[in-house]
Protein backbone atom coordinates (compact mmCIF):
# COMPACT_ATOMS: atom_id res chain seq x y z
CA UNK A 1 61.54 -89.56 33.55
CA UNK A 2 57.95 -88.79 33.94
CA UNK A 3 56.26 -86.91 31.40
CA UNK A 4 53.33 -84.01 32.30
CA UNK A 5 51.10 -81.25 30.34
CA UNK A 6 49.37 -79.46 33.23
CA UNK A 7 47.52 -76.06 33.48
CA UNK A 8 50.25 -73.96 35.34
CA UNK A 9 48.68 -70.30 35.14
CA UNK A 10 45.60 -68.74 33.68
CA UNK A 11 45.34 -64.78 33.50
CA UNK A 12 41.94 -62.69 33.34
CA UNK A 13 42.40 -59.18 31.79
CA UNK A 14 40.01 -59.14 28.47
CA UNK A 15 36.91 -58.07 27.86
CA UNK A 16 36.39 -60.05 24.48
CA UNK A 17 37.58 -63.11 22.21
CA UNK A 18 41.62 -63.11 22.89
CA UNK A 19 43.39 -63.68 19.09
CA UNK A 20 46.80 -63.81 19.61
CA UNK A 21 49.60 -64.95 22.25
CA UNK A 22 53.67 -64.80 22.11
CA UNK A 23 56.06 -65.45 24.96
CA UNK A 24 59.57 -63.27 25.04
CA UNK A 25 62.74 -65.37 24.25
CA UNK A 26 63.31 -64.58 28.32
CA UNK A 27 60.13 -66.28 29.51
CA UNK A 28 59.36 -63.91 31.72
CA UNK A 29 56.45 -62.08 29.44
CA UNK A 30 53.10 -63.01 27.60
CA UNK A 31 51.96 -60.60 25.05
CA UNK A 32 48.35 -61.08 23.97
CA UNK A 33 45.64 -59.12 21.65
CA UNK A 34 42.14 -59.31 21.78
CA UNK A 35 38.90 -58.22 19.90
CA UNK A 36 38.43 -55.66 23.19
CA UNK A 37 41.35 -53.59 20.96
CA UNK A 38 43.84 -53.98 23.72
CA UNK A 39 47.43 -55.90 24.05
CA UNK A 40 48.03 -57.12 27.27
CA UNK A 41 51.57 -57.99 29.04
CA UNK A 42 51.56 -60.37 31.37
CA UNK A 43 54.38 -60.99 33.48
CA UNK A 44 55.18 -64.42 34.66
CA UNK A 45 55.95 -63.75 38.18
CA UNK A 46 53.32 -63.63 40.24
CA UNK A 47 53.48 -60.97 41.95
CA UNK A 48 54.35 -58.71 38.73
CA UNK A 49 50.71 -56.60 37.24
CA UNK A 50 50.15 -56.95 33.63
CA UNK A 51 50.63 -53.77 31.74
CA UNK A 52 46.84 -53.17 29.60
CA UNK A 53 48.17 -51.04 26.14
CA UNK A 54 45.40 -48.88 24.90
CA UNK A 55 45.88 -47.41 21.38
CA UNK A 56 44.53 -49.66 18.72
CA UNK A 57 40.86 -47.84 17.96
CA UNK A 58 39.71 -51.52 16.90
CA UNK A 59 40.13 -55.16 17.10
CA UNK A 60 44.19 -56.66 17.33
CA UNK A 61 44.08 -59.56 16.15
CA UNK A 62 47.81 -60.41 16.06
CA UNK A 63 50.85 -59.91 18.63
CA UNK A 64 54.77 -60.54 18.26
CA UNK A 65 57.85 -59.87 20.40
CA UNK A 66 60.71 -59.37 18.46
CA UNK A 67 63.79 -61.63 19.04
CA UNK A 68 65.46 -59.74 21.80
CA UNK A 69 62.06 -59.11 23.82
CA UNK A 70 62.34 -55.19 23.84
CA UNK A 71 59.17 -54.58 21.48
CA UNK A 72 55.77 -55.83 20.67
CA UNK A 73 53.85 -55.38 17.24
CA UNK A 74 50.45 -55.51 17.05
CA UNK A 75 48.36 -55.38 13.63
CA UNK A 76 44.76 -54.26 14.22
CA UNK A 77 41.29 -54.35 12.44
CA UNK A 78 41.83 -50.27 11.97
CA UNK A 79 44.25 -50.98 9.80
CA UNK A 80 47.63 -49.88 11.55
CA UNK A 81 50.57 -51.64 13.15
CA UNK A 82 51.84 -50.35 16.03
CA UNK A 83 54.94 -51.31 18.09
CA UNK A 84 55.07 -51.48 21.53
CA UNK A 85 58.06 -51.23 24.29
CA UNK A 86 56.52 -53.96 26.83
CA UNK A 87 57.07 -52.00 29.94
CA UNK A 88 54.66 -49.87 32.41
CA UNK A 89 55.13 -46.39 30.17
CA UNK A 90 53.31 -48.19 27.33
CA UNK A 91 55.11 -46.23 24.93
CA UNK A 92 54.35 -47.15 21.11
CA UNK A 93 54.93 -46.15 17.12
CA UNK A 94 51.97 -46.33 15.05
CA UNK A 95 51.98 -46.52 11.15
CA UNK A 96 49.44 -47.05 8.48
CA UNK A 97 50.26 -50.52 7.19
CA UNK A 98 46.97 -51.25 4.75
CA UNK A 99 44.22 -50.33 3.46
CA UNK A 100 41.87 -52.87 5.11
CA UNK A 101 42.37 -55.22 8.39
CA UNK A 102 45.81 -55.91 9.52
CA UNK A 103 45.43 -59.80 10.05
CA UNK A 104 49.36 -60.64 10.86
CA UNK A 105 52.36 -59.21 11.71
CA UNK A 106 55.80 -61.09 12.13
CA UNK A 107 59.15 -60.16 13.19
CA UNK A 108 62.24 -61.65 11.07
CA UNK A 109 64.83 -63.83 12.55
CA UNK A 110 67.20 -61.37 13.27
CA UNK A 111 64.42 -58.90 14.53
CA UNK A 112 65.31 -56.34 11.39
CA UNK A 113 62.27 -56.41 9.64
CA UNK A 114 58.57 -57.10 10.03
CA UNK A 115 55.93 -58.54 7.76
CA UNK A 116 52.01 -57.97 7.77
CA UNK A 117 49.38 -59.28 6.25
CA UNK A 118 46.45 -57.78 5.16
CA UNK A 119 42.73 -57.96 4.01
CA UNK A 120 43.77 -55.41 0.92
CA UNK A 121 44.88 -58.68 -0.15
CA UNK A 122 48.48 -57.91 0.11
CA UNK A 123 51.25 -58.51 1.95
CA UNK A 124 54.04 -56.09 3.14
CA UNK A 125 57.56 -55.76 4.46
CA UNK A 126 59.02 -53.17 6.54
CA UNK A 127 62.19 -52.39 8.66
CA UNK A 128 61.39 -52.43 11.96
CA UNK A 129 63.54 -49.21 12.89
CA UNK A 130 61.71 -46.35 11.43
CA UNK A 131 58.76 -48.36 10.03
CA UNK A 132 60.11 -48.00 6.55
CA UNK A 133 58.16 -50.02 3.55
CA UNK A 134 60.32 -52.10 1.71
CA UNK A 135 57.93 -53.78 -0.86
CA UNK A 136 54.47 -55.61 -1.05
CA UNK A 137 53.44 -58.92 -2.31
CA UNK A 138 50.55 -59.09 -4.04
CA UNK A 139 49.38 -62.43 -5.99
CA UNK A 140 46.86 -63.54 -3.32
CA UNK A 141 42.94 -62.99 -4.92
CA UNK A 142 41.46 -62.58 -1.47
CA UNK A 143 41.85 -61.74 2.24
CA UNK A 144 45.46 -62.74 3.45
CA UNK A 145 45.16 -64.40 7.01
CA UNK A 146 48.67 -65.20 7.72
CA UNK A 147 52.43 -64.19 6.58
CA UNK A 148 55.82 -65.81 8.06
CA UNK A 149 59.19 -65.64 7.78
CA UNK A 150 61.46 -68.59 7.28
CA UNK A 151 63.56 -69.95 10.17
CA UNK A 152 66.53 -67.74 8.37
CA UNK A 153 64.36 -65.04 6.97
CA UNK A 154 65.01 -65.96 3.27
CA UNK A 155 61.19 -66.92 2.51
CA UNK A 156 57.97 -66.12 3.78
CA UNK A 157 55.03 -68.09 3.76
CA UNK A 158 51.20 -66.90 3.64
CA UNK A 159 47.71 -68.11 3.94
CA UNK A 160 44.40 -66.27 2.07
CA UNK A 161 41.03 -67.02 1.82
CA UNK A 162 41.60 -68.10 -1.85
CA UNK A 163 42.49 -71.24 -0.81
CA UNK A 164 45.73 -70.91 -1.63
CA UNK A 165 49.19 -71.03 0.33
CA UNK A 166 52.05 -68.76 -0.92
CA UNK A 167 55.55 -69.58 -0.80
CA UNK A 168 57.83 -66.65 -0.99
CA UNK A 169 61.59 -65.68 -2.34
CA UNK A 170 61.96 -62.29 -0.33
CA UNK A 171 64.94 -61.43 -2.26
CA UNK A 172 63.41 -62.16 -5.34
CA UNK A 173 60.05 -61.14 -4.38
CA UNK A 174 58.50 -63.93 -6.07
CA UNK A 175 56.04 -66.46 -5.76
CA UNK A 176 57.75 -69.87 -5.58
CA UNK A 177 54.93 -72.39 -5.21
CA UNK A 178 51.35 -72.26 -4.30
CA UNK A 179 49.31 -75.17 -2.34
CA UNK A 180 45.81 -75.38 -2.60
CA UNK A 181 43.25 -76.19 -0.48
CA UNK A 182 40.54 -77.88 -1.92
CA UNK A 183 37.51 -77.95 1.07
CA UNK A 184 38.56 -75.04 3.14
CA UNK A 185 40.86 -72.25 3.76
CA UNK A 186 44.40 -71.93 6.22
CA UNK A 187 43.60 -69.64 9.11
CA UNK A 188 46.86 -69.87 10.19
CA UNK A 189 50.34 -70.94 8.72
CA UNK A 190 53.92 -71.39 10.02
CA UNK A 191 57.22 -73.23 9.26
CA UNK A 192 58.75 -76.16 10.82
CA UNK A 193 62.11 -74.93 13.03
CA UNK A 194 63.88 -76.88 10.39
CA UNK A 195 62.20 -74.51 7.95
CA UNK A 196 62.24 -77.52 5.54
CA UNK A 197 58.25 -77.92 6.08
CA UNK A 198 55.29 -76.23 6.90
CA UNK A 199 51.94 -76.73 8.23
CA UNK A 200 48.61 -74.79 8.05
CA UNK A 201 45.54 -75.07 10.21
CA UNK A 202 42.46 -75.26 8.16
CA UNK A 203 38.50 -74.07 7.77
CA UNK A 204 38.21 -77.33 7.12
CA UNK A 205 38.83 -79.04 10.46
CA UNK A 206 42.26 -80.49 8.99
CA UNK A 207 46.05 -79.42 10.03
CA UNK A 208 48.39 -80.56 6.89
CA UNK A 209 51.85 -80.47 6.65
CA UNK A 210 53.57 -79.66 3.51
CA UNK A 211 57.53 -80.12 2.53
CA UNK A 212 58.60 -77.21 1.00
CA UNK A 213 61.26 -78.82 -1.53
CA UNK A 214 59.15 -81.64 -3.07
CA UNK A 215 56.04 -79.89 -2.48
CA UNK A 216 54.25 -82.72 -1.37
CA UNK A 217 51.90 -83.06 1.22
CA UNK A 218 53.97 -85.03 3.94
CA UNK A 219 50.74 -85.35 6.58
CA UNK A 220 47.19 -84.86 7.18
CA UNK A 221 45.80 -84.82 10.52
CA UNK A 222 41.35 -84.91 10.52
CA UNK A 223 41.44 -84.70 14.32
CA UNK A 224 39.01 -81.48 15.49
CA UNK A 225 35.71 -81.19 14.89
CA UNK A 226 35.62 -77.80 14.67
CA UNK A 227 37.59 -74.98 12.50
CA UNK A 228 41.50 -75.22 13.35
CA UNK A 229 42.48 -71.63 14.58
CA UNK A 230 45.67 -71.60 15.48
CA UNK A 231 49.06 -73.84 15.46
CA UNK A 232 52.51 -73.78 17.05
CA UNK A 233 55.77 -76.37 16.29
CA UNK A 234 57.46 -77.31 19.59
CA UNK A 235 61.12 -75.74 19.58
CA UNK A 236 62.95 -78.98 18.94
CA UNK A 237 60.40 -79.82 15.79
CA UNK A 238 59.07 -83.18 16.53
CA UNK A 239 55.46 -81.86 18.32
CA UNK A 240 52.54 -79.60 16.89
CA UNK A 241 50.22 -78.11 19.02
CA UNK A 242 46.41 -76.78 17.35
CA UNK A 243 43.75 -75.12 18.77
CA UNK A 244 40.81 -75.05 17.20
CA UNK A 245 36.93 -74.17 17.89
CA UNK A 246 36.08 -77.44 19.10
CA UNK A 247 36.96 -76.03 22.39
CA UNK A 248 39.94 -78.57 22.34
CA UNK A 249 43.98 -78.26 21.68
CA UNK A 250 45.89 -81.14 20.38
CA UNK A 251 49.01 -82.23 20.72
CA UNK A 252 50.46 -83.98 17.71
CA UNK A 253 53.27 -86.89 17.38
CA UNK A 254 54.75 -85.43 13.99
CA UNK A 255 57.50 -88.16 13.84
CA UNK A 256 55.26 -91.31 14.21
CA UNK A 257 52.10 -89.04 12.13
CA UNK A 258 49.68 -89.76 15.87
CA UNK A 259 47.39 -87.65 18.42
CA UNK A 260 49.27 -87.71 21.36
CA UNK A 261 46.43 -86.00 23.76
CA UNK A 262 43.43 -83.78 23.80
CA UNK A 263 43.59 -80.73 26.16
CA UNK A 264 40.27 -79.17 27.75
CA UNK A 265 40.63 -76.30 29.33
CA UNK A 266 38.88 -73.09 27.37
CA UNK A 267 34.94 -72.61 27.77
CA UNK A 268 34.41 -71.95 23.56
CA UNK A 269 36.67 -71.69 21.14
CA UNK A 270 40.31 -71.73 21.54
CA UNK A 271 41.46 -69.12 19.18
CA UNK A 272 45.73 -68.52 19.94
CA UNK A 273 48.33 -71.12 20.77
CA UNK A 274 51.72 -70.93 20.67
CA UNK A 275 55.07 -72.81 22.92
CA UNK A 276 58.14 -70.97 24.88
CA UNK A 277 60.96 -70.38 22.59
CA UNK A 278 62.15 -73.35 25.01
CA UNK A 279 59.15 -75.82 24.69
CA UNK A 280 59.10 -75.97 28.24
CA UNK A 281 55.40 -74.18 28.25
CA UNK A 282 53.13 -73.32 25.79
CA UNK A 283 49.82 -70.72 25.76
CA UNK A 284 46.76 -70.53 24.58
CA UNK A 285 43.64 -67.82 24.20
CA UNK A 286 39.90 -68.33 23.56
CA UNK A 287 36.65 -66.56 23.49
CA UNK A 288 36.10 -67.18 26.82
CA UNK A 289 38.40 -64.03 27.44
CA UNK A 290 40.52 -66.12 28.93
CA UNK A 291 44.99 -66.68 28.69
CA UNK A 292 46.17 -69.88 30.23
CA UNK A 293 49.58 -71.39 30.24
CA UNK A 294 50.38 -74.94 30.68
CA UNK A 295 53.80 -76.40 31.40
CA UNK A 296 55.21 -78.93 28.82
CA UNK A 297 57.47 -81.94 28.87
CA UNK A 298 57.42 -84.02 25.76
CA UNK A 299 60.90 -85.92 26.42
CA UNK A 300 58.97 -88.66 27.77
CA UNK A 301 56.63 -91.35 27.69
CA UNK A 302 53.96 -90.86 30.50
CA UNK A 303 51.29 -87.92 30.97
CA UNK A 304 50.00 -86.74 34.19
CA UNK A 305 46.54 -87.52 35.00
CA UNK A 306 46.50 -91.04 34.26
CA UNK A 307 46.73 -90.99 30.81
CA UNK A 308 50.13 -93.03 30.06
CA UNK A 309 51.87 -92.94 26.58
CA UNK A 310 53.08 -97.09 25.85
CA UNK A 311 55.00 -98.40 23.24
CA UNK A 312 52.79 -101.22 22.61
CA UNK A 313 51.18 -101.34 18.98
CA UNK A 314 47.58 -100.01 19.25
CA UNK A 315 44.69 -102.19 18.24
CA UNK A 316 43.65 -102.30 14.83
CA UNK A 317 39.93 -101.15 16.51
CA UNK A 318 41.07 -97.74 16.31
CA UNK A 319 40.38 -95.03 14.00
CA UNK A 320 43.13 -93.12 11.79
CA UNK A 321 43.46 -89.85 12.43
CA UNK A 322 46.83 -88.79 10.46
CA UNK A 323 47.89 -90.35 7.15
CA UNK A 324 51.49 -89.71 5.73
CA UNK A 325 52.74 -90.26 2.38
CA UNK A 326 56.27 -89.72 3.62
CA UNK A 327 58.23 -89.97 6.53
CA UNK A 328 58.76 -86.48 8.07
CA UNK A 329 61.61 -85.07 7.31
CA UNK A 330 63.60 -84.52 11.24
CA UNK A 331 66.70 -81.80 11.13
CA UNK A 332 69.72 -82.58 12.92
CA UNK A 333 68.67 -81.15 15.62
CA UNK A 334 64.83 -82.91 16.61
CA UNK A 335 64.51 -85.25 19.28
CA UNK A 336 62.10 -88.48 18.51
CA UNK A 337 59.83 -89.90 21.00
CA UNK A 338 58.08 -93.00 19.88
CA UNK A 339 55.17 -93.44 21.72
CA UNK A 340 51.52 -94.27 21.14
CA UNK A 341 48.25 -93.38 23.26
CA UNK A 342 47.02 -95.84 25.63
CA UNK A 343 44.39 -98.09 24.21
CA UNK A 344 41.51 -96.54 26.03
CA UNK A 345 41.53 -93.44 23.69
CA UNK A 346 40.97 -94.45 20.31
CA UNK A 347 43.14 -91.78 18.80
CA UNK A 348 45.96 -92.77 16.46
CA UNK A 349 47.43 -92.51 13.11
CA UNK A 350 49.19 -94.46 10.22
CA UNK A 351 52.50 -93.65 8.34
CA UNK A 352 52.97 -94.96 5.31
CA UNK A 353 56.77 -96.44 4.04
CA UNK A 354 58.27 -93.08 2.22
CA UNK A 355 61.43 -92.42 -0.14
CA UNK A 356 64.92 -93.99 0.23
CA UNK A 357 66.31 -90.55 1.21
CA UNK A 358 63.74 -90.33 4.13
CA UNK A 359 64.00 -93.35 5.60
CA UNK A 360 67.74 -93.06 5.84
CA UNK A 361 67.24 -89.33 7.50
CA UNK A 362 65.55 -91.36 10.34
CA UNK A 363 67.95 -94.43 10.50
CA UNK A 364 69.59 -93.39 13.91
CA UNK A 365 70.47 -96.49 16.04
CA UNK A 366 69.57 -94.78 19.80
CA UNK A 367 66.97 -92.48 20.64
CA UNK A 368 67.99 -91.89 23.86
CA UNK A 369 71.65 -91.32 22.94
CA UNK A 370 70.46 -88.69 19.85
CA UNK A 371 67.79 -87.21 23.09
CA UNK A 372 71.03 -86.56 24.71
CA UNK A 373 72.46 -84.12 21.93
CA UNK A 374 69.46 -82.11 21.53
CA UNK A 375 70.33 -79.58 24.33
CA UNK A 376 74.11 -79.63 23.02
CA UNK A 377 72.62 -78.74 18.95
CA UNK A 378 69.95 -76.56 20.39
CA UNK A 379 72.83 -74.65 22.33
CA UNK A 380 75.47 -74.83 19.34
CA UNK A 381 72.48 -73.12 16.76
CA UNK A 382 71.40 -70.39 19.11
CA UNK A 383 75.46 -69.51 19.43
CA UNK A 384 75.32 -69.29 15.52
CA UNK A 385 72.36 -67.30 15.15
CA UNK A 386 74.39 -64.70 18.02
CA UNK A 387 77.21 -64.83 16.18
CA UNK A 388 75.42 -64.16 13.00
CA UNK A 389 73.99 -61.03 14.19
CA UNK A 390 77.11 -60.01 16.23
CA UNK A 391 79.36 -59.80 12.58
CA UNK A 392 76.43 -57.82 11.08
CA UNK A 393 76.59 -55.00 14.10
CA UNK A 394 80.47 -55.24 13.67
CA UNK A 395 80.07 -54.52 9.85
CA UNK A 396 77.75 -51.98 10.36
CA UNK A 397 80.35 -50.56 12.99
CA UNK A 398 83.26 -50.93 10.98
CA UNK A 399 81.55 -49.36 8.37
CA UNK A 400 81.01 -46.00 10.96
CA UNK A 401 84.07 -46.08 12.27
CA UNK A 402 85.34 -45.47 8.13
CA UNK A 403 83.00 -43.01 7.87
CA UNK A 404 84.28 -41.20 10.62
CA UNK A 405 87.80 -41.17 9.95
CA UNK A 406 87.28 -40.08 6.32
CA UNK A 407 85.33 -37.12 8.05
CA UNK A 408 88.41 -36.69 9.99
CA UNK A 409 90.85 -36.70 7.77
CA UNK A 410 88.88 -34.43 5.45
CA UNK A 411 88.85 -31.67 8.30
CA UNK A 412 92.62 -32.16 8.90
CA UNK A 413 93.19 -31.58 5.53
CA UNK A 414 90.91 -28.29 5.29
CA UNK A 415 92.33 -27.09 8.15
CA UNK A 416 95.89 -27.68 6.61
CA UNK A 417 95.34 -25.97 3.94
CA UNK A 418 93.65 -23.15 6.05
CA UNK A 419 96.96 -22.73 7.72
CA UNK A 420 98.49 -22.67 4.62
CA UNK A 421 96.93 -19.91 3.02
């Protein structure tokens, strides 16, 4: 099976610096914001127009379909969050989130609830339906970049510009643990699809990847020169994309700690990345007002243009890019491709022996044969997650239904006794 990243699409709308880009769970939109203070939806077939939402009175700087694809938030340098219904009418709810710059804004897992973050130096949670605030976080000592929920919405993670990163309890509404970065600050932060890790692009240059149960730093890739913007974990958890103002994206090897290849495409800064809730494509955003998709297979060892992935051992020439003082921790549910860049680009990493309990994580005898039940576990979690949701709306309906027949039987009484008298 061959393997190819190739620009597919590239869509010109913006008059400015585009910040942010989401897919729908369908694949069949792109939602992006820019610093022109519009959110654009772009439909994937060709022959579809992108709808241009006008209503933001400055800057968005951050864009997110909700689970099911039938709204958009957008958080805005005027301070508000407004949520769109991705469709021609361009119909939207607007509410005063902060008091300064709304940086983020994040739909749960189960599309319930949303969280912002905020240059007031907080950050907030709110029910989707009605907009209602639930409660604020507020430890961070400066502007909060960044704020995202867990895979299954139990913690959220943020980023400030105190060089710190937060992890959450949101039932608690505590902090749990805070990394620090030492050189720079995290622009941008997000959690592994395992949710056992997570990894923050840096001021710095650096992307680092953190487990969230030892707390230790499990990687450390130095492979932009230039401030990392953006980042986005491939769907099945083995593959980080970055973006960062080097004008370059990189794809990273997060199983064998290695740059797997350097994408030019943007004129300037890249700014937005993020994949398909597939993996099967990927987008990106940059100053040069520009939104291109490219169309992903990583389930392979060969690249299109000539540049072939081998499983030779690279030469010892080469410089480090990634050092690991663990193995990375795979889910059940990651594939593992274990391949290494030709030697003609001297771009690789090291990874360093880690614990016991790590090693034997990774001791699987076939990758090809564990490949083969990625689709199957991929399948089997997404029926989990629907059936999740589907006992909640039953509860909730159960719960109606009692209602109702208490009303009910309340009336038939009344009227009873109405008769009576």
């Amino acid at each position: 099976q061959s393997c190819t990243i190739h620009h597919k699409r590239h869509f010109k709308g913006h008059r400015d610096t585009v910040t942010s880009v989401d897919f729908s769970c369908n694949m069949k939109q792109i939602a992006t914001g820019s610093m022109d203070s519009c959110v654009m939806i772009w439909n994937m077939k060709p022959q579809m127009r992108a709808y241009r939402f006008d209503g933001h009175k400055d800057a968005v700087l951050s864009v997110h379909f909700s689970p099911s694809g039938h709204l958009v938030a957008s958080a805005s340098r005027d301070k508000t969050v407004r949520l769109w219904v991705p469709s021609m009418k361009a119909e939207s709810t607007v509410f005063r989130a902060h008091t300064a710059t709304v940086r983020s804004v994040n739909f749960s897992g189960d599309g319930q609830t949303l969280v912002t973050a905020s240059d007031d130096k907080t950050i907030k949670v709110w029910t989707t339906h009605r907009q209602k605030f639930l409660f604020s976080l507020n430890q961070h000592i400066n502007w909060v970049r960044c704020a995202k929920f867990s895979p299954d919405d139990r913690l959220i993670v943020s980023c400030s510009d105190d060089k710190t990163i937060k992890l959450w309890d949101k039932n608690s509404r505590e902090c749990i643990h805070s990394f620090y970065e030492h050189a720079g600050y995290a622009n941008y932060v997000d959690f592994h699809p395992s949710g056992t890790c997570i990894a923050a692009a840096s001021t710095d240059n650096s992307v680092k990847v953190w487990d969230i149960r030892s707390h230790k730093m499990l990687q450390h890739y130095q492979v932009h020169s230039g401030v990392v913007n953006s980042l986005s974990f491939h769907p099945a958890g083995n593959f980080l994309i970055t973006a960062s103002s080097d004008s370059t994206m990189k794809v990273l090897d997060l199983v064998e700690g290695k740059l797997l290849y350097t994408l030019h495409g943007h004129q300037g800064p890249v700014t937005c990345v993020a994949f398909s809730r597939t993996g099967e494509y990927f987008s990106s955003g940059g100053s040069d007002e520009q939104v291109m998709v490219w169309k992903s297979n990583f389930d392979c060892v060969e690249f299109s243009d000539g540049v072939r992935l081998q499983h030779k051992t690279a030469s010892s020439s080469q410089t480090p890019t990634a050092t690991s003082t663990t193995h990375f921790p795979l889910n059940s549910h990651t594939s593992v491709l274990h391949s290494k860049v030709s030697p003609n680009r001297k771009e690789h990493g090291t990874q360093q022996n880690g614990s016991l309990s790590d090693m034997l994580f990774l001791s699987y005898t076939s990758p090809s044969s564990f490949l083969c039940l990625v689709p199957i576990l991929s399948c089997l979690l997404f029926f989990l997650q629907t059936v999740s949701i589907l006992e909640q709306r039953l509860t909730l309906t159960e719960d109606k239904l009692k209602e109702c027949l208490e009303n009910q039987m309340e009336i038939g009484l009344h009227l009873q006794r109405s008769e009576e008298a």
